[in-house]
Protein backbone atom coordinates (compact mmCIF):
# COMPACT_ATOMS: atom_id res chain seq x y z
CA UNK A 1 -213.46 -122.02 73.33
CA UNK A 2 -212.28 -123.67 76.16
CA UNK A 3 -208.81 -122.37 78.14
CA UNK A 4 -207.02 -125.48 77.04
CA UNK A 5 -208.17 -124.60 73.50
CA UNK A 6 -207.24 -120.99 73.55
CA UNK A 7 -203.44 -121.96 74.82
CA UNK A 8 -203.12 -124.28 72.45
CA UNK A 9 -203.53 -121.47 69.47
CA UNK A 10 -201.98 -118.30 71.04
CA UNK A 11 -198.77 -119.72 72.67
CA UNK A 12 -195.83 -119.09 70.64
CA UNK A 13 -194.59 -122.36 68.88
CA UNK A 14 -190.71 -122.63 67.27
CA UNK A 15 -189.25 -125.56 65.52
CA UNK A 16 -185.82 -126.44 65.95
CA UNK A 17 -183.69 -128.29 64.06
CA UNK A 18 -180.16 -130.21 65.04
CA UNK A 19 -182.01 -130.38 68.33
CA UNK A 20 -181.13 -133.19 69.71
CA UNK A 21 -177.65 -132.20 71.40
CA UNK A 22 -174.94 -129.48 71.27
CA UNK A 23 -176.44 -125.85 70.57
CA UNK A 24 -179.38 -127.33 69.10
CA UNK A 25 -180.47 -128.62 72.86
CA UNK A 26 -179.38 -125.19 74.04
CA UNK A 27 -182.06 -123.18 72.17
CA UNK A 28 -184.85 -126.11 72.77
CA UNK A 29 -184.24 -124.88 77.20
CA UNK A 30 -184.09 -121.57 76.01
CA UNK A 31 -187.25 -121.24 73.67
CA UNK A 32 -188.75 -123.39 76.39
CA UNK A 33 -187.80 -120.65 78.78
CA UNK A 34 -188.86 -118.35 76.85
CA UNK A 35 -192.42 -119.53 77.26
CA UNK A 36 -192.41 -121.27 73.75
CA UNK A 37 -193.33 -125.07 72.53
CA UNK A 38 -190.91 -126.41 70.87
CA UNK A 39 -190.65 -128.99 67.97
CA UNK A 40 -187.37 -130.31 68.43
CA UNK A 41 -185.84 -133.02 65.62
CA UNK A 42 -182.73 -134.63 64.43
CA UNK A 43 -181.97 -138.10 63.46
CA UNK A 44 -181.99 -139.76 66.97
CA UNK A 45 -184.22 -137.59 68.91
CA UNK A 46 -186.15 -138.81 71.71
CA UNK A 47 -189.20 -137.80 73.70
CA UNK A 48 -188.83 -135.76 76.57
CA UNK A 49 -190.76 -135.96 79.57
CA UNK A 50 -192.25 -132.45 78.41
CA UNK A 51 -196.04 -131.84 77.23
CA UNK A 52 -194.66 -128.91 75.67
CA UNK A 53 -192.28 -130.44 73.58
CA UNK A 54 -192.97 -132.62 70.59
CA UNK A 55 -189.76 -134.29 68.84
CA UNK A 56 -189.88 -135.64 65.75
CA UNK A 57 -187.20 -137.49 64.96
CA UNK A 58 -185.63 -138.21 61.24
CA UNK A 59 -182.94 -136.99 58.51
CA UNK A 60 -183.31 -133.31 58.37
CA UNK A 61 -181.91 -133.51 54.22
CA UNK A 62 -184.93 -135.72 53.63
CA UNK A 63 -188.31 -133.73 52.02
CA UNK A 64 -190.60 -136.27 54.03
CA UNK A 65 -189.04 -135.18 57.09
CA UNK A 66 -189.80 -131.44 56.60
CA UNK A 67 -193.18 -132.43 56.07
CA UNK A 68 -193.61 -134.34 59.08
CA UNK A 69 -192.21 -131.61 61.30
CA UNK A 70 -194.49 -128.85 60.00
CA UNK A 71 -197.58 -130.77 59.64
CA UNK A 72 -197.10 -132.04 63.41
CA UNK A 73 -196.42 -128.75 64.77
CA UNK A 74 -199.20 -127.80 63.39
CA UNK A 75 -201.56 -130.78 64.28
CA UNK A 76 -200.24 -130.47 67.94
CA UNK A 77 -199.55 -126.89 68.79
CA UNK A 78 -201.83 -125.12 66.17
CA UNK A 79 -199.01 -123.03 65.19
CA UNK A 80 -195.54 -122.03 63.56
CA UNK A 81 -193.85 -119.05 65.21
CA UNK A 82 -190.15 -119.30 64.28
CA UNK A 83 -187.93 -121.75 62.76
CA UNK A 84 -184.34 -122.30 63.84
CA UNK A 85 -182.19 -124.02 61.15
CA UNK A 86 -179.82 -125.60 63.90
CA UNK A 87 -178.78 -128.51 61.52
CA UNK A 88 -175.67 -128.43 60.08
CA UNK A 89 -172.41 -130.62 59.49
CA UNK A 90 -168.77 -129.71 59.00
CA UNK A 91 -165.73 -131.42 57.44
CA UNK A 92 -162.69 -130.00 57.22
CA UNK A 93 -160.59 -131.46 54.24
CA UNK A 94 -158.57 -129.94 51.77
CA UNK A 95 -160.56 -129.01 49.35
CA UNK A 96 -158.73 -131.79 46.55
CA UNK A 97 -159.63 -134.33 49.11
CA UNK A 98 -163.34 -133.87 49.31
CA UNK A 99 -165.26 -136.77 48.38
CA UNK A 100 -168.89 -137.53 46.31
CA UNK A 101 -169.87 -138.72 49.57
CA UNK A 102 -168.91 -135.27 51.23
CA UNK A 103 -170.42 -133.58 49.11
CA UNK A 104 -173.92 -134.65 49.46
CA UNK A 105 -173.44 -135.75 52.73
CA UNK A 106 -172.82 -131.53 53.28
CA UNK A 107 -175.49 -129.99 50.58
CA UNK A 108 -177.89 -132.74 51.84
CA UNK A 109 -177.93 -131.86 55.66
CA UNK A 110 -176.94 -127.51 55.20
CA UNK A 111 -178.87 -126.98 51.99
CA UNK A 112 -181.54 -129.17 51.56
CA UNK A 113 -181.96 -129.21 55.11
CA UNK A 114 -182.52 -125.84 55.26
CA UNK A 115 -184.35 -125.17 52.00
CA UNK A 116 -187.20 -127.90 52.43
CA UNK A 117 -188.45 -127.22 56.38
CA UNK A 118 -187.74 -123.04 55.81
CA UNK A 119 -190.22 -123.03 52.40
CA UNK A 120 -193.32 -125.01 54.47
CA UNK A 121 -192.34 -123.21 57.54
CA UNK A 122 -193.06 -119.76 55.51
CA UNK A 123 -195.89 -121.53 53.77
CA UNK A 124 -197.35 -121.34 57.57
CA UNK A 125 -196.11 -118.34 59.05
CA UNK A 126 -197.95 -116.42 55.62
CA UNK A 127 -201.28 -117.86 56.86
CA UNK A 128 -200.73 -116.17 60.43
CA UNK A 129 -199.29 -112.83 59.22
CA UNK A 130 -196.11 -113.15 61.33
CA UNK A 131 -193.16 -115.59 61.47
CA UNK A 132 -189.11 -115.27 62.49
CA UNK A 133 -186.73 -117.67 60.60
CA UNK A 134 -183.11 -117.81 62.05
CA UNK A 135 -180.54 -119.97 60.63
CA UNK A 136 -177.32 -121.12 62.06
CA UNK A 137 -173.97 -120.27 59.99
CA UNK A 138 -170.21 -120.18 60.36
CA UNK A 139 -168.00 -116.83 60.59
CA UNK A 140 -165.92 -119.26 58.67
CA UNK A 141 -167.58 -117.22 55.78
CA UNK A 142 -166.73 -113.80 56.21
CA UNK A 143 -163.32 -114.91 57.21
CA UNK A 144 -161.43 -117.68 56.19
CA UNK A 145 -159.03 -119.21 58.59
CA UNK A 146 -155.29 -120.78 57.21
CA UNK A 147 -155.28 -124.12 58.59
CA UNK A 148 -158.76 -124.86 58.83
CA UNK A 149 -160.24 -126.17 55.15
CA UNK A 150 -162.98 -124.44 54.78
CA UNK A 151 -164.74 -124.71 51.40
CA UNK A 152 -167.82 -126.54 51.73
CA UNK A 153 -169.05 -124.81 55.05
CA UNK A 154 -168.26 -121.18 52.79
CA UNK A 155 -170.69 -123.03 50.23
CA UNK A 156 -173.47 -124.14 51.65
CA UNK A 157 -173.42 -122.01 54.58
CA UNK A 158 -172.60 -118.95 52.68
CA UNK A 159 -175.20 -119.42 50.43
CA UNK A 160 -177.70 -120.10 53.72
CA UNK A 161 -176.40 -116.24 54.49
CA UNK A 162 -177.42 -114.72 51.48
CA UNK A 163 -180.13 -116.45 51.04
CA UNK A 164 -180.86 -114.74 54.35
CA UNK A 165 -181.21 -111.46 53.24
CA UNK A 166 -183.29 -112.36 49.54
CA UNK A 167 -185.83 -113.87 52.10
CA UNK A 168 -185.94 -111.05 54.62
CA UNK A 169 -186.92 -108.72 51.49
CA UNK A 170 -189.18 -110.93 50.03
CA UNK A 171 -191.07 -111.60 52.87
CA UNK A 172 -190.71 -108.19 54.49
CA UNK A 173 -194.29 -106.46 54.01
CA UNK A 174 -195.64 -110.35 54.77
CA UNK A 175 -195.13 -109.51 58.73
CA UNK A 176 -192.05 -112.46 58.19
CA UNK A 177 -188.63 -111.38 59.62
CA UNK A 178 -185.47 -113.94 58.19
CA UNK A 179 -182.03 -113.83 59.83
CA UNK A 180 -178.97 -115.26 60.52
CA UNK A 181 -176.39 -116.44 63.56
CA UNK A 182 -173.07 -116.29 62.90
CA UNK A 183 -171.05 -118.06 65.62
CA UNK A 184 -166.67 -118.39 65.69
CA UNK A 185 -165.92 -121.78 67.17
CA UNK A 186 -168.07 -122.78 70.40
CA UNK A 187 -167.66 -125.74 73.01
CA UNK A 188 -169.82 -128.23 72.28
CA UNK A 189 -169.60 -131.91 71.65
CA UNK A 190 -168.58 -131.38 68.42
CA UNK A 191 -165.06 -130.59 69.81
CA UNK A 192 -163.38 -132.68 72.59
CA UNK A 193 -161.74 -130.79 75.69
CA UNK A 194 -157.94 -131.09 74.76
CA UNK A 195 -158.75 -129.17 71.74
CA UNK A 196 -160.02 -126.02 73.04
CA UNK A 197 -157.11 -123.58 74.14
CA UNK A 198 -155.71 -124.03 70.41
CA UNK A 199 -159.26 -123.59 68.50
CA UNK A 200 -159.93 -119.98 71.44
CA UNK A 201 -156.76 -119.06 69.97
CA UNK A 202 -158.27 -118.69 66.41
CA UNK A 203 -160.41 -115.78 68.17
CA UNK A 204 -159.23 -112.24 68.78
CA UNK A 205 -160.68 -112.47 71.92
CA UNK A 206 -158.85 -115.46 73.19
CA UNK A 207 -161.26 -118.34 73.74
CA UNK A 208 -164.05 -120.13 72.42
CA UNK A 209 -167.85 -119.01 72.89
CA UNK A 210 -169.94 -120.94 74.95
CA UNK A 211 -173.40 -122.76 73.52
CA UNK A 212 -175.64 -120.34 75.24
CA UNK A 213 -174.35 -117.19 73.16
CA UNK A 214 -175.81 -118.74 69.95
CA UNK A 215 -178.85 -119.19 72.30
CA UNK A 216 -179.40 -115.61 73.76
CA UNK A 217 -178.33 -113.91 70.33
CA UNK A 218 -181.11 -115.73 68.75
CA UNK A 219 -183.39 -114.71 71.44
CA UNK A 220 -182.14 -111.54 70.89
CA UNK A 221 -182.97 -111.44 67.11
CA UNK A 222 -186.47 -113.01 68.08
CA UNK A 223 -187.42 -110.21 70.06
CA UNK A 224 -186.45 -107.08 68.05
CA UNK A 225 -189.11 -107.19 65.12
CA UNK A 226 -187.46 -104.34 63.42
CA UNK A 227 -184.45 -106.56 62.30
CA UNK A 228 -184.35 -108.36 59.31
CA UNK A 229 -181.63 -109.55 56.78
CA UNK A 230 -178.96 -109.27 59.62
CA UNK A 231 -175.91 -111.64 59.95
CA UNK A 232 -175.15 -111.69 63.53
CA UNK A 233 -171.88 -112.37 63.61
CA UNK A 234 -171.11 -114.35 67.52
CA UNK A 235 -167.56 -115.09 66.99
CA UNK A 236 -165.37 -112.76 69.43
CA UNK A 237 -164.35 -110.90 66.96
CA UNK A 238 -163.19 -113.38 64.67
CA UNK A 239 -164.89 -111.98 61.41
CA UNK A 240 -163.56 -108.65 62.04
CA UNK A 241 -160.06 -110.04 61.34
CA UNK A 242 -157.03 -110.87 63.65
């Protein structure tokens, strides 16, 4: 076997979903850093000027497109390491006012989303012995904030927690760790500048979390192999109350 050959099957591969901006570009420099390849996808997605990177672009909800991502990553890199389920949507309505179209819109993209690229993902990562799955929540969750309509994040990404912790036992003698991020509110695009002193007060601490603390604690949880089933709450506090 070549050295080409030999890179291509031991270097550390990780699929990211949501990657395209926000956190989910965060953790594609930081895997990348790391040492990683990276699968990167979301709807728009395009192809960076990086060997190492492969993007696959297309509507994380769909089954086709969980397909596509695996079967690439594997086709290209040889490999599936860890899978970050980045993708995720919020809308905050009261909870009379959600729509049909919220709702699937919501289960489609956090559910779905997660369900179909995390079961082939596994599907890989039990052929190689060893695999880390970490999902992306909302301390929304644990703690529920007045003002801030919260019910369909609390279902679907509530259910991505425990769901969390079934896996992490299932798949614990398997060499396959499964846990979960759990940021408070963090600057990205999501929210626009003028916004941010009054969301940083919703925090104990004061002030919104930047995108590269969801980055280093899920470098964090990729490194220590004897965690499993953990929550990781990266919210300054705000799931411990106010």
């Amino acid at each position: 076997m070549s050295t080409t050959q030999t890179t291509q099957t031991t270097q550390k591969v990780a699929i990211i979903t949501g990657a395209s901006q926000g956190i989910g570009a965060e953790l594609v420099k930081a895997y990348r850093q790391r040492g990683y390849r990276v699968v990167a996808t979301a709807r728009g997605i395009q192809q960076p000027d990086d060997a190492n990177i492969l993007a696959v672009p297309g509507d994380i909800a769909s089954p086709d497109t969980a397909r596509r991502v695996v079967s690439q990553a594997i086709e290209k890199f040889g490999r599936v390491d860890a899978l970050v389920n980045n993708a995720g949507i919020f809308i905050a309505k009261p909870f009379t006012s959600y729509t049909a179209e919220d709702y699937l819109a919501k289960t489609g993209v956090n559910l779905a989303g997660f369900f179909y690229i995390t079961q082939l993902a596994i599907a890989q990562m039990e052929k190689q012995g060893s695999g880390h799955v970490v999902s992306i929540t909302t301390s929304l969750v644990d703690h529920a904030i007045q003002g801030v309509p919260s019910v369909l994040a609390s279902l679907t990404k509530g259910g991505i927690n425990a769901a969390t912790k079934s896996l992490a036992v299932e798949y614990a003698r398997r060499g396959i760790r499964v846990n979960a991020v759990s940021p408070g509110i963090i600057k990205s695009p999501m929210h626009a500048p003028e916004t941010h002193e009054a969301l940083g007060a919703l925090h104990p601490m004061g002030h919104m979390g930047e995108m590269s603390d969801i980055a280093e604690a899920v470098l964090f949880l990729e490194s220590a192999p004897f965690i499993t089933g953990e929550i990781l709450h990266v919210d300054g506090g705000q799931s411990a109350g106010h």
